[in-house]
Structures are given as C-alpha cells and as structure tokens.
N, C-alpha and C. Protein backbone atom coordinates (compact mmCIF):
# COMPACT_ATOMS: atom_id res chain seq x y z
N UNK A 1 -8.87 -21.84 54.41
CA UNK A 1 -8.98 -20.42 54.13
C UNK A 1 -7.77 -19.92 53.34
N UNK A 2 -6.84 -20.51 53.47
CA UNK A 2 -5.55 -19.71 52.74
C UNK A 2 -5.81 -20.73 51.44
N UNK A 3 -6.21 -21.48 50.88
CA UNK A 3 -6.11 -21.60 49.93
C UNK A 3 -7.38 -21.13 48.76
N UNK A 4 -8.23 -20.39 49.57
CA UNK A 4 -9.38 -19.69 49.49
C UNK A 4 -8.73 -18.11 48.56
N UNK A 5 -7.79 -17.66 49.68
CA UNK A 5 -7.28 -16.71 49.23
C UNK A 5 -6.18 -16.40 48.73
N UNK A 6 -5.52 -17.67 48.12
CA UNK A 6 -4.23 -17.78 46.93
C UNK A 6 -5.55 -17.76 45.80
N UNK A 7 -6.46 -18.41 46.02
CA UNK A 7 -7.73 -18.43 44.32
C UNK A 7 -7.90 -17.29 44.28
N UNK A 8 -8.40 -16.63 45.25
CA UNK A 8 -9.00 -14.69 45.18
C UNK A 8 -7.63 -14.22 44.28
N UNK A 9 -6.24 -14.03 45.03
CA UNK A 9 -5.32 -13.81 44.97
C UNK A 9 -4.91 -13.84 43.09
N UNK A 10 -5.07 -14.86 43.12
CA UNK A 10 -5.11 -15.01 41.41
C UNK A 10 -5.88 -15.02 40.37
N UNK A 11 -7.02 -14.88 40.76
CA UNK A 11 -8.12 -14.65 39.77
C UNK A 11 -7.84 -12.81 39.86
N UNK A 12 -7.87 -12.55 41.09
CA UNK A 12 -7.43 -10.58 40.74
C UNK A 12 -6.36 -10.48 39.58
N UNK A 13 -5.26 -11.14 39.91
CA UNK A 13 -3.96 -11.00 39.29
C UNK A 13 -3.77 -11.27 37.77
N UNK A 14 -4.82 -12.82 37.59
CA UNK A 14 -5.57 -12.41 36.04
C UNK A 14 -6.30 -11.47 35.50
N UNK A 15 -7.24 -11.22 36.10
CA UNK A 15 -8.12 -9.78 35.74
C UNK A 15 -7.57 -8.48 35.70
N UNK A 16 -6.20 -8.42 36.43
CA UNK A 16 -5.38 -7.10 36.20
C UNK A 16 -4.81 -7.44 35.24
N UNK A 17 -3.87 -8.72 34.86
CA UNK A 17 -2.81 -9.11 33.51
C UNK A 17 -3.93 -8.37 32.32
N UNK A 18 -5.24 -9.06 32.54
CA UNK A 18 -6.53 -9.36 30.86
C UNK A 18 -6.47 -7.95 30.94
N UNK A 19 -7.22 -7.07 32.03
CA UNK A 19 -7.50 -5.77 31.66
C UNK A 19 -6.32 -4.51 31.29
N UNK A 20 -4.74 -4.87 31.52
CA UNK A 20 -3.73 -4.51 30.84
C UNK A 20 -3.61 -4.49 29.76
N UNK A 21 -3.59 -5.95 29.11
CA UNK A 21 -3.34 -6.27 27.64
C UNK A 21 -4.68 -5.89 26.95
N UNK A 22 -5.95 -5.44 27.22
CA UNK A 22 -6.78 -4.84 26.81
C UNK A 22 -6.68 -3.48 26.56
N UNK A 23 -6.15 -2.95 27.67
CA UNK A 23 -5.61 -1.44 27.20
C UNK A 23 -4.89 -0.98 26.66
N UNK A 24 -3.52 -1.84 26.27
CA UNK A 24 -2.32 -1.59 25.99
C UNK A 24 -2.90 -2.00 24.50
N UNK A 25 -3.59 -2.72 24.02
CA UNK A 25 -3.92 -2.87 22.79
C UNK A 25 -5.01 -1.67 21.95
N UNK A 26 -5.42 -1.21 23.43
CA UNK A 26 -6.40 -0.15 22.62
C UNK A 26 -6.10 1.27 22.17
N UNK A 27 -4.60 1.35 22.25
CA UNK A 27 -3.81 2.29 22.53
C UNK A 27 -3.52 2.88 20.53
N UNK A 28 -3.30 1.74 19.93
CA UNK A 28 -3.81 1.64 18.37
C UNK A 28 -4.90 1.18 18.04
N UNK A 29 -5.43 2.01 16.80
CA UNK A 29 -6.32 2.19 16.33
C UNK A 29 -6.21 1.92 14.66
N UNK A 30 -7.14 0.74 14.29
CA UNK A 30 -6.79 0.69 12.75
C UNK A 30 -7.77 1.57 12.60
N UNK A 31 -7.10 1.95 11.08
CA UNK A 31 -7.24 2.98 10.19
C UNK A 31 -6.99 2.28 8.89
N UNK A 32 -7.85 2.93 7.65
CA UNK A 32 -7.61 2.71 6.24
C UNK A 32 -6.51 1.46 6.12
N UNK A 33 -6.64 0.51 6.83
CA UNK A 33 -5.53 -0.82 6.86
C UNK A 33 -4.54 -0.78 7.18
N UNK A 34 -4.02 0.19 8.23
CA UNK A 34 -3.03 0.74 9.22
C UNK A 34 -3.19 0.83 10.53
N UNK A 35 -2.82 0.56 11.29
CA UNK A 35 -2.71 0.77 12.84
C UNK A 35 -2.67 2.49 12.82
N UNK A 36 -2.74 3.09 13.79
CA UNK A 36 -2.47 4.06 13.73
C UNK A 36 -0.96 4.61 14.32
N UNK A 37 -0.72 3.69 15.49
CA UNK A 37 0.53 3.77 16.00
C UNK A 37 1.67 3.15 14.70
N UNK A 38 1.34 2.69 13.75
CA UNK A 38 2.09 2.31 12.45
C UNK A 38 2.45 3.63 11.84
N UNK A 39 1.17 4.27 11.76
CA UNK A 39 1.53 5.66 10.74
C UNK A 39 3.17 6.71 11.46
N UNK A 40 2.72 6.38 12.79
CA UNK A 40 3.93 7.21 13.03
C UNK A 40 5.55 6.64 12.60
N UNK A 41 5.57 5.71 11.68
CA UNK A 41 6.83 5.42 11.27
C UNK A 41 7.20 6.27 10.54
N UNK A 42 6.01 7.10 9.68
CA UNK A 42 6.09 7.62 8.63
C UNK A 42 6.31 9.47 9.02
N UNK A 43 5.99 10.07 10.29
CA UNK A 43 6.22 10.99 10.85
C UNK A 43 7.44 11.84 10.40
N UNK A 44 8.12 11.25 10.90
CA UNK A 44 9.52 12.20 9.96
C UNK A 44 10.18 12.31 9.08
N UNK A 45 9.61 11.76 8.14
CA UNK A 45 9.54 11.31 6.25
C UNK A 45 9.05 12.83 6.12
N UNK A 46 7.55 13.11 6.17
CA UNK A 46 6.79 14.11 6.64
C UNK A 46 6.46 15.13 7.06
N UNK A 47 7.62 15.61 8.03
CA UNK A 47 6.92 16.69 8.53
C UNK A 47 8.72 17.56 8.77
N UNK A 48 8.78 18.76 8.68
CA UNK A 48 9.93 19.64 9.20
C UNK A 48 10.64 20.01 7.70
N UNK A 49 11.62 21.06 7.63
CA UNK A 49 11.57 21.48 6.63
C UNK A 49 12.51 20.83 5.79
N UNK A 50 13.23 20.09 6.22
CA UNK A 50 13.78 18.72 5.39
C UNK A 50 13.87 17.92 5.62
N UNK A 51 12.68 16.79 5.71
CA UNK A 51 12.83 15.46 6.07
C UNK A 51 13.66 14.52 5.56
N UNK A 52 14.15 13.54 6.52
CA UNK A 52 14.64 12.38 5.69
C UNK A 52 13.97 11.65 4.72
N UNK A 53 14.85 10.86 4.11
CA UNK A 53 14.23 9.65 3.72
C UNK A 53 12.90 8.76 4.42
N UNK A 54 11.80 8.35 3.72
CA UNK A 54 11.54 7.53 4.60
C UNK A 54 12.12 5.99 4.76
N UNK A 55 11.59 5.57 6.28
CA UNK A 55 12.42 4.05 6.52
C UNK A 55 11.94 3.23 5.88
N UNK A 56 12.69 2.06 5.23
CA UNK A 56 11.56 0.57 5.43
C UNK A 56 10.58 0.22 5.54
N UNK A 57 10.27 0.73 7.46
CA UNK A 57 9.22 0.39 7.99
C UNK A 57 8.26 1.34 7.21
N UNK A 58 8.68 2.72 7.08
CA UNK A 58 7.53 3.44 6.79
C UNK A 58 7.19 3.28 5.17
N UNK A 59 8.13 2.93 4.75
CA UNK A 59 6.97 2.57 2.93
C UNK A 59 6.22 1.54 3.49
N UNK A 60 6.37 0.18 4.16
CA UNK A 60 5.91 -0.49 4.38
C UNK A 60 4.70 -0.59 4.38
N UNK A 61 4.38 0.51 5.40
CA UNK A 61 3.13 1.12 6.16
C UNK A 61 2.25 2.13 4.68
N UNK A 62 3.27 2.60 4.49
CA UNK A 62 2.76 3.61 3.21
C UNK A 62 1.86 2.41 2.23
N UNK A 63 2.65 1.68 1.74
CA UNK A 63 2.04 0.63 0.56
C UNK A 63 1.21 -0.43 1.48
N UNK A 64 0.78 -0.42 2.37
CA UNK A 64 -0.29 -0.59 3.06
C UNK A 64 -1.01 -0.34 3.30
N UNK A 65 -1.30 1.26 3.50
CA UNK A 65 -2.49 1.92 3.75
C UNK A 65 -3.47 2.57 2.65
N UNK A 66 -4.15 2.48 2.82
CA UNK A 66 -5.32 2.80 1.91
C UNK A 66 -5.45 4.10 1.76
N UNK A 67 -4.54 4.87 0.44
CA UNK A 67 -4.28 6.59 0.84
C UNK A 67 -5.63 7.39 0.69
N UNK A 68 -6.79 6.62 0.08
CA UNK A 68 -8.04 7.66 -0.25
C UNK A 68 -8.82 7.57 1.38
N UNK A 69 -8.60 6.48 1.40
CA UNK A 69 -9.79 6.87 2.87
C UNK A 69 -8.56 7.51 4.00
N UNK A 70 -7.41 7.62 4.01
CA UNK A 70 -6.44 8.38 4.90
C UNK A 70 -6.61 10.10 3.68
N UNK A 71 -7.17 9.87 2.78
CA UNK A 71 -7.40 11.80 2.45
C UNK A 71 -7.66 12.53 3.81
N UNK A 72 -9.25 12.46 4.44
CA UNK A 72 -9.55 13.44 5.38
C UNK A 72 -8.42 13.59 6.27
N UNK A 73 -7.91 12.43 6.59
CA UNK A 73 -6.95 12.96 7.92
C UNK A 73 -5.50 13.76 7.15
N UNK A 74 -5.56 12.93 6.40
CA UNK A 74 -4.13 13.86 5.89
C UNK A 74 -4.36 15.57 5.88
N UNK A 75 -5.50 15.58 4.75
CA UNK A 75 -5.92 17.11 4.22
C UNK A 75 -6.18 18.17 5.78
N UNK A 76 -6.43 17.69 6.95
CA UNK A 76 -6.42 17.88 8.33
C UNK A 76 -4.79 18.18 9.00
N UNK A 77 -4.01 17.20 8.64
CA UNK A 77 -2.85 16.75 9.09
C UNK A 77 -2.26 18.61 9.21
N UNK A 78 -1.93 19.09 8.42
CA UNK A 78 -1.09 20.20 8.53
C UNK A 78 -0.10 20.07 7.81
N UNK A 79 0.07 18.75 7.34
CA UNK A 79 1.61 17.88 6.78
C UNK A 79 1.22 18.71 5.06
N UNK A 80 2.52 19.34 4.86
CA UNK A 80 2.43 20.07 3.65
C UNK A 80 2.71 18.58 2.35
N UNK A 81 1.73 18.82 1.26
CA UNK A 81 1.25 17.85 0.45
C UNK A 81 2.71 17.10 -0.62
N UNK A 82 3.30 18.37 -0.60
CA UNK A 82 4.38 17.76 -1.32
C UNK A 82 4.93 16.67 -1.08
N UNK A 83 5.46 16.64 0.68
CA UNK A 83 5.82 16.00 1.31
C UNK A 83 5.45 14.88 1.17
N UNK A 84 3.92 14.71 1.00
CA UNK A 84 3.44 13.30 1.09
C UNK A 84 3.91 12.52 -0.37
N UNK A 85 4.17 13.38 -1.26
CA UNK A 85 4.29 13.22 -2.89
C UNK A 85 5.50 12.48 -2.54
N UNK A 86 6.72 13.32 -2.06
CA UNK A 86 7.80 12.68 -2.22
C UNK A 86 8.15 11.16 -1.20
N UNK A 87 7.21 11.10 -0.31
CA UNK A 87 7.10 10.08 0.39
C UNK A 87 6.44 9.24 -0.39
N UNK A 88 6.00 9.03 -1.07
CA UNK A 88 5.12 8.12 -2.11
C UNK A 88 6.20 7.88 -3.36
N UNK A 89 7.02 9.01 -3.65
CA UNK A 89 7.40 8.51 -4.54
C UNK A 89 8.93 7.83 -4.10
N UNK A 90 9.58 8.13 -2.76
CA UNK A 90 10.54 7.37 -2.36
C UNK A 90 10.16 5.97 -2.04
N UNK A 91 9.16 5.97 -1.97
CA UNK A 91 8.90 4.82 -1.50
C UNK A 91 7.93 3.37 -2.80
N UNK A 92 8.27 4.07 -3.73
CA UNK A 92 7.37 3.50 -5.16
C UNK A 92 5.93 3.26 -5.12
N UNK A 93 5.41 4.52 -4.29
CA UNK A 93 3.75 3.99 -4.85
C UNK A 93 3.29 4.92 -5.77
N UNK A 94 2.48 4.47 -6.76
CA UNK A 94 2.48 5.03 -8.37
C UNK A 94 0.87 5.83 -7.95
N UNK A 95 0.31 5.41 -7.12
CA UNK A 95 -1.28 5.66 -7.45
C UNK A 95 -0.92 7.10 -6.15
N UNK A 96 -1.63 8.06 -6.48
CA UNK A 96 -1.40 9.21 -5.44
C UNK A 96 -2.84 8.95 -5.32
N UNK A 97 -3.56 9.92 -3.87
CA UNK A 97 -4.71 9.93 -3.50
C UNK A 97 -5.11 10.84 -3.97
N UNK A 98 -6.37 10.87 -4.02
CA UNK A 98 -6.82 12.54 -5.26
C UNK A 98 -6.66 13.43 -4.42
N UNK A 99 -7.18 13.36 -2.85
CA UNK A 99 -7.91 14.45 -2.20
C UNK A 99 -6.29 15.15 -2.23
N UNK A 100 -5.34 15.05 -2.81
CA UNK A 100 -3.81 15.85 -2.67
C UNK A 100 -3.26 16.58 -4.12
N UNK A 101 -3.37 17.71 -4.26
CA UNK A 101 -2.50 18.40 -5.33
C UNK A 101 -1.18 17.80 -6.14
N UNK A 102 -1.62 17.05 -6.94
CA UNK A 102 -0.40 16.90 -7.70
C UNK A 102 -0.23 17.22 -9.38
C-alpha cells in the first residue's frame, strides 16, 4: 500500500508541475509574430510625455512584429501615433503601417 501511494503521490505532483507550465505559458499570447508579453518591452518607448529611447529588446520585438496586422490594436492603444513613428524610426524600420498618420 505505501508504494501504491508514493505512485498516487506522484502522478498528482506531475499533473500539478504539467498543469502549471500550461498556464504559465498561456499567460502570452502570439500576436502579428509577437508574443504579447514581448510587446511590453516596447511600453515605455511609447507611452508618457517623454519617453525614452527604445531598448534592444524592444526594436527587436518592433522588427519582428508584423505592424499592419498590430494596426487595430495600436489605433485602440491610446498610444499617441507619433510615438510609434519615432519608435520605428529609432529603431530603423523604414516601412510604417498605414493604419498610422504619417
């Protein structure tokens, strides 16, 4: 019997590990060839009335993502358009997305 219930014991203890790393993964969401938890590198490039620079990581993410199908969410975003301009252009991407005023 006790070795009955070291098997119970660990087959639970797998099924809690699997259904963790199931959640913890569902936590991002790709998008236009971005994670979504990726985009937030790009957050404070973005948003406030003088952003920094963006990082590394976030051109990274920028010249990764697919800016036409990220239009709706942006044009949603609240994130004033310029912003996104100069984030594109600190970061050397030449092609702007239409759905943005430039």
């Amino acid at each position: 019997m006790g070795k009955n219930n070291t098997k119970i014991l660990i087959t639970a203890l797998v099924m809690v590990v699997t259904a963790a790393m199931m959640i913890e993964e569902a936590k991002s969401v790709r998008i236009c060839n971005v994670n979504t938890n990726d985009l937030q590198k790009c957050r404070p490039a973005v948003t406030g009335n003088n952003p920094p620079p963006p990082t590394p990581q976030c051109c990274k993410v920028a010249k990764a993502a697919n800016l036409e199908c990220l239009c709706p969410f942006l044009s949603r975003s609240g994130i004033n358009p310029s912003k996104i301009k100069a984030l594109g252009a600190n970061c050397g991407i030449t092609k702007n997305p239409s759905c943005l005023p430039w």
